[in-house]
N, C-alpha and C. Protein backbone atom coordinates (compact mmCIF):
# COMPACT_ATOMS: atom_id res chain seq x y z
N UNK A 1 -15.82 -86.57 159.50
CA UNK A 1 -16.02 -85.85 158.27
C UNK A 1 -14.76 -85.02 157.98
N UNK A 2 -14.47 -85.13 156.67
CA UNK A 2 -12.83 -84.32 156.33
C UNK A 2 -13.51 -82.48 156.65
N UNK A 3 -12.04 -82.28 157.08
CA UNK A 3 -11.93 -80.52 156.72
C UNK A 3 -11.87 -79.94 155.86
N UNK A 4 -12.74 -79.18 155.57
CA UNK A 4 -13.12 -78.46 153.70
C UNK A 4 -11.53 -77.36 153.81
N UNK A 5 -11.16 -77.59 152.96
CA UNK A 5 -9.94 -76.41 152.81
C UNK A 5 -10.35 -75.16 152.60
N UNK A 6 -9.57 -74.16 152.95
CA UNK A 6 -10.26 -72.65 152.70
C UNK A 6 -9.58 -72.81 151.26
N UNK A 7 -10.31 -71.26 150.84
CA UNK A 7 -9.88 -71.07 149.49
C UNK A 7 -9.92 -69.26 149.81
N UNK A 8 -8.65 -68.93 149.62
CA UNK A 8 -8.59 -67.38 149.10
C UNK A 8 -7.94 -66.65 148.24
N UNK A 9 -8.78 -65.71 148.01
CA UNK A 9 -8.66 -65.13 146.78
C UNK A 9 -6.94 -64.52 146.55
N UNK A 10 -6.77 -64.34 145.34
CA UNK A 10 -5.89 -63.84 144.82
C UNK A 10 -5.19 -62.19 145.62
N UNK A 11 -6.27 -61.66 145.90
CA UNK A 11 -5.87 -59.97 146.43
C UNK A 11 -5.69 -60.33 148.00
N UNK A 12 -6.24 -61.41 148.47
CA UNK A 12 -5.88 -61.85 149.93
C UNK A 12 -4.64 -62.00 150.33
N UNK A 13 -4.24 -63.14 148.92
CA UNK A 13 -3.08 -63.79 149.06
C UNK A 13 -1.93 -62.13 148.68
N UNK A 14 -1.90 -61.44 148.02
CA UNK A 14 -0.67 -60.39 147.57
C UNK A 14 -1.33 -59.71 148.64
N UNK A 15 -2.35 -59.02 149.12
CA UNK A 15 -2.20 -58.36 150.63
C UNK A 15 -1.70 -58.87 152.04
N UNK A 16 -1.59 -60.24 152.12
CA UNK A 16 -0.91 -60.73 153.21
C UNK A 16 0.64 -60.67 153.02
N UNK A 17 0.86 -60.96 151.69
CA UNK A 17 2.40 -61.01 151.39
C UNK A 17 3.10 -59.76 151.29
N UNK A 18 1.97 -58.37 150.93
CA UNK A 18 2.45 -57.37 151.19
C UNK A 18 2.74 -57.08 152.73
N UNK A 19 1.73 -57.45 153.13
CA UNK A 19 1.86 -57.62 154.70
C UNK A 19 3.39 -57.82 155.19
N UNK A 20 3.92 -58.92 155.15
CA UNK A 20 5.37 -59.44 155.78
C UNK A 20 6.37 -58.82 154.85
N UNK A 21 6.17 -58.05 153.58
CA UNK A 21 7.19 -57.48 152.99
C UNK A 21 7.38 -56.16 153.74
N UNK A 22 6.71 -55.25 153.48
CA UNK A 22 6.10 -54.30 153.71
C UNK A 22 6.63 -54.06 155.25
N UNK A 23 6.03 -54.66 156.24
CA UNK A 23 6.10 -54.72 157.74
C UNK A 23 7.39 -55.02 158.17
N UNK A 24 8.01 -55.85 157.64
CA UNK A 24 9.30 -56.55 158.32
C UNK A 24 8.96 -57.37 159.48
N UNK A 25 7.67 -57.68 159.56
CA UNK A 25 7.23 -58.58 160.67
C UNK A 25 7.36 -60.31 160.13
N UNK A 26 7.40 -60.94 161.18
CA UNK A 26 7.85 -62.36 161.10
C UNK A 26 6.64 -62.79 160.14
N UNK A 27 6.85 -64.12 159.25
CA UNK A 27 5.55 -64.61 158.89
C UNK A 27 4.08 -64.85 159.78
N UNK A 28 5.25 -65.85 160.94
CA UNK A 28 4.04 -66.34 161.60
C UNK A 28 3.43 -65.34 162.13
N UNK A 29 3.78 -64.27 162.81
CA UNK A 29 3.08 -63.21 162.90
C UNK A 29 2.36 -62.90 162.62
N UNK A 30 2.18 -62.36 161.49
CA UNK A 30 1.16 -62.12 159.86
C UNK A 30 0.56 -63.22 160.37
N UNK A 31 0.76 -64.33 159.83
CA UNK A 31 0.22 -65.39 159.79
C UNK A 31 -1.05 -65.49 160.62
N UNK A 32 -0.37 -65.42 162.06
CA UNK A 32 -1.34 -65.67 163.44
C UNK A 32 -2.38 -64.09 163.36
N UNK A 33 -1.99 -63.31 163.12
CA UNK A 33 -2.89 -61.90 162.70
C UNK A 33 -3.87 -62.10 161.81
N UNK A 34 -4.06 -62.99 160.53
CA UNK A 34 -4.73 -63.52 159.72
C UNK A 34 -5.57 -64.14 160.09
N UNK A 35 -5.08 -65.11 160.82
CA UNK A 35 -5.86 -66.12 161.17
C UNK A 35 -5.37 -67.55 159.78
N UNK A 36 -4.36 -67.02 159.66
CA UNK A 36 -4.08 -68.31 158.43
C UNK A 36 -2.84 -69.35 158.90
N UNK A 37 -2.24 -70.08 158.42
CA UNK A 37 -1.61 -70.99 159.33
C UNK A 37 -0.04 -70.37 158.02
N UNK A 38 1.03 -70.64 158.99
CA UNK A 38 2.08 -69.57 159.00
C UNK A 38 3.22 -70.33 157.25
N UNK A 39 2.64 -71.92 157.25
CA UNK A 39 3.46 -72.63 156.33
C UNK A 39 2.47 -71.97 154.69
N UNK A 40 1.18 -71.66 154.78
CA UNK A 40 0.64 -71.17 153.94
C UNK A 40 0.86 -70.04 153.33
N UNK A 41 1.23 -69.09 154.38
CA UNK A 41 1.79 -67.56 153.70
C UNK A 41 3.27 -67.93 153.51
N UNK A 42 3.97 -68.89 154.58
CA UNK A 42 5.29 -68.79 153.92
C UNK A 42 5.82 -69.09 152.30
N UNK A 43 4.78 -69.89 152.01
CA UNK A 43 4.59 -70.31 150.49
C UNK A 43 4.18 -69.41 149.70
N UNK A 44 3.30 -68.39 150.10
CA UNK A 44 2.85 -67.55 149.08
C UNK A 44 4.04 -66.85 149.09
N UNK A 45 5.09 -66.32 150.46
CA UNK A 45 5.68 -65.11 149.98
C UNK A 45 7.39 -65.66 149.61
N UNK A 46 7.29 -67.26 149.43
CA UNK A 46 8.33 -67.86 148.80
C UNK A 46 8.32 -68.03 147.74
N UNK A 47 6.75 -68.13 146.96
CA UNK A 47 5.78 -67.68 145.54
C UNK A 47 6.77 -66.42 144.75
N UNK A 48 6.35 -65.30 146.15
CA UNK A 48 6.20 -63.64 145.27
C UNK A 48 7.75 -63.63 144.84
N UNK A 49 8.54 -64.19 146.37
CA UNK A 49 9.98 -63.70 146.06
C UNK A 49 10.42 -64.68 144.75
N UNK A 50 10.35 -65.76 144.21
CA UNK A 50 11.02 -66.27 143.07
C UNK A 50 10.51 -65.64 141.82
N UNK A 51 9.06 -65.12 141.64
CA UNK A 51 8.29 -64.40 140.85
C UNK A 51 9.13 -62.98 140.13
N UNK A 52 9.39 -62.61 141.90
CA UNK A 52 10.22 -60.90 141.72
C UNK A 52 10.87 -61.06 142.17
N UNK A 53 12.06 -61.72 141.83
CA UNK A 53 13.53 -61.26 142.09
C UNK A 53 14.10 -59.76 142.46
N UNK A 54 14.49 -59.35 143.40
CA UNK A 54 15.36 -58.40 143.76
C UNK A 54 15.88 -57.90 142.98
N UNK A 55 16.23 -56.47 142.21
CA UNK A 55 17.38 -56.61 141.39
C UNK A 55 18.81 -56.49 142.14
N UNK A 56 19.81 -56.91 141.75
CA UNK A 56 21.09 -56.73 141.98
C UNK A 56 21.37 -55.38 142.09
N UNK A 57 21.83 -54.51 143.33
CA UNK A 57 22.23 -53.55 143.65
C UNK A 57 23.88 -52.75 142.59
N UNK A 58 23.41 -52.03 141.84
CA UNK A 58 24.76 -51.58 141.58
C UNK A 58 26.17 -51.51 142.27
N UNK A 59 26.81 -51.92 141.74
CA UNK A 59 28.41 -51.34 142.58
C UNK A 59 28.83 -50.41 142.53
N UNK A 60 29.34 -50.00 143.33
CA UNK A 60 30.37 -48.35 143.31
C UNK A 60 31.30 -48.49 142.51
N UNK A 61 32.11 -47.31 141.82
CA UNK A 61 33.29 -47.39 141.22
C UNK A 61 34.45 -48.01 141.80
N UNK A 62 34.76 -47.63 143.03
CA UNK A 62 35.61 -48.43 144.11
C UNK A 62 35.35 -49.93 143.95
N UNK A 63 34.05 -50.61 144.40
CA UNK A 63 34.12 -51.80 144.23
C UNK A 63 34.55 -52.34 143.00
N UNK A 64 34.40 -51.28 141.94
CA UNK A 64 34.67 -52.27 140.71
C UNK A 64 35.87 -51.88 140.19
N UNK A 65 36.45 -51.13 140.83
CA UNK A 65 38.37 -51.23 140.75
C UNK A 65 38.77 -52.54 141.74
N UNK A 66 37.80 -53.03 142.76
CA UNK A 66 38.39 -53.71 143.51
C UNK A 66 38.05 -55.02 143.01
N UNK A 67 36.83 -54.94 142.35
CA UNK A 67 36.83 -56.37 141.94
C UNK A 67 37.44 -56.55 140.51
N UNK A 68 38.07 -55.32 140.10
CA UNK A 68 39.21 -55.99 138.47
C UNK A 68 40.37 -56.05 139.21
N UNK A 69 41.11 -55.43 140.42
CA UNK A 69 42.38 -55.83 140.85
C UNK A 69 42.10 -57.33 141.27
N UNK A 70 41.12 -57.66 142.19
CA UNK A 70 41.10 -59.27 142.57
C UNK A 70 40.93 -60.22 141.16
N UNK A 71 40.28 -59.45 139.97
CA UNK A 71 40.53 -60.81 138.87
C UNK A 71 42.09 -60.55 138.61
N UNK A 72 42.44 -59.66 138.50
CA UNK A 72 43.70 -59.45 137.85
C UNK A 72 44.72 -60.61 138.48
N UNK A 73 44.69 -60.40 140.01
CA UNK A 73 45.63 -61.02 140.96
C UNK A 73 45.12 -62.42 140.78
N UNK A 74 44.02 -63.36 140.74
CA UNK A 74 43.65 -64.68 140.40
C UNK A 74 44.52 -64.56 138.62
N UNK A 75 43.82 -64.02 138.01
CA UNK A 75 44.65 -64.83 136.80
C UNK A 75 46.61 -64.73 136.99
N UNK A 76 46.85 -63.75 137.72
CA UNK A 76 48.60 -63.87 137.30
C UNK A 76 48.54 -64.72 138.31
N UNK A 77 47.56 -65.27 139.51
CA UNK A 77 48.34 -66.82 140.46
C UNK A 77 47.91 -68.11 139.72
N UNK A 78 47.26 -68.09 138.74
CA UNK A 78 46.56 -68.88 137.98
C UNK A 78 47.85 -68.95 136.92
N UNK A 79 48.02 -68.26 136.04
CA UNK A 79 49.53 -68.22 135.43
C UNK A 79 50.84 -69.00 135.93
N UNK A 80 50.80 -68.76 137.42
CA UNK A 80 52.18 -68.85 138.42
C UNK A 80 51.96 -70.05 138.53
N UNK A 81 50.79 -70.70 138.84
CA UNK A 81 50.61 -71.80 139.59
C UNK A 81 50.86 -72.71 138.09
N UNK A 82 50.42 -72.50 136.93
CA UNK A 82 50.29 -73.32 135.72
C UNK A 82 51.74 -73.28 135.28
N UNK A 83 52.98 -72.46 135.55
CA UNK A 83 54.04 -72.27 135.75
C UNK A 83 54.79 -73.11 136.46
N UNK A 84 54.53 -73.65 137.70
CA UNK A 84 54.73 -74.55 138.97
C UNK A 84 55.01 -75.74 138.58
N UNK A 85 53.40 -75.78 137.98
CA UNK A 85 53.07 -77.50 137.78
C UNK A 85 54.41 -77.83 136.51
N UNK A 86 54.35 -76.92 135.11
CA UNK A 86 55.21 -77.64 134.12
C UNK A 86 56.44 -77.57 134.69
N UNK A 87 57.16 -76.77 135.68
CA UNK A 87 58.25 -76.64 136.34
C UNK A 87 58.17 -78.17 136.62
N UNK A 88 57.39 -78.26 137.95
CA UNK A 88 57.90 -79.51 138.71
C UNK A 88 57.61 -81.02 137.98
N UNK A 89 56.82 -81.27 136.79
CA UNK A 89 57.09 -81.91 135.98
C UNK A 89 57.85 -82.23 134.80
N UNK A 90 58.70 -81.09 134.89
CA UNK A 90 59.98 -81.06 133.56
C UNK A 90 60.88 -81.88 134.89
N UNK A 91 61.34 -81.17 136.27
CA UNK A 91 61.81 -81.55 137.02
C UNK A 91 61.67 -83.13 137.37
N UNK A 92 60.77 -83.31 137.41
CA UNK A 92 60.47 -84.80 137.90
C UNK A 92 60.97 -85.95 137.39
N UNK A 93 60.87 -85.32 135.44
CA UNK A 93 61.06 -86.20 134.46
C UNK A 93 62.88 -86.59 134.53
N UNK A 94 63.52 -85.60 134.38
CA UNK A 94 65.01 -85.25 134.69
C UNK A 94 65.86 -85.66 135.53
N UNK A 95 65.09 -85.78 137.15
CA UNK A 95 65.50 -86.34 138.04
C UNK A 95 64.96 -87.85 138.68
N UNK A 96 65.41 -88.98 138.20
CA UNK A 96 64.72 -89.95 138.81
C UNK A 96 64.97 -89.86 140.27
């Protein structure tokens, strides 16, 4: 005779997932504490996290001097390098 699947409720499912958020404890953990099998909550709380995204942590002022000096320095090697190429193809043409 087949195995009837459980079925649980909605406040089960966001209290277990609060569970492993909340705790910082492993799924299966939770999981085996439940009594539920560990690929089931991993789904629910692979559910919550695409649901609620994290927000993106602000940057410091520092980081964001540091990340306009690193664009700065990509576009003038981006310049240099686009510099290079018509160089060594004016060259190429000139010199058989």
């Amino acid at each position: 005779m087949p195995e009837q699947r459980r079925r649980f409720s909605c406040q089960f499912k966001a209290e277990a997932v609060q569970m492993v958020l909340e705790t910082g404890k492993p799924i299966a953990e939770v999981a085996r504490d439940l009594g539920i099998h560990d690929g089931t909550l991993g789904n629910w709380v692979n559910t919550w996290r695409r649901e609620h995204p994290e927000p993106e942590p602000a940057i410091s002022p520092v980081e964001r001097a540091r990340v306009k000096e690193m664009e700065d320095e990509i576009r003038r090697l981006r310049m240099e390098n686009e510099f290079l190429k018509k160089a060594a193809a004016f060259f190429a043409r000139t010199h058989p």
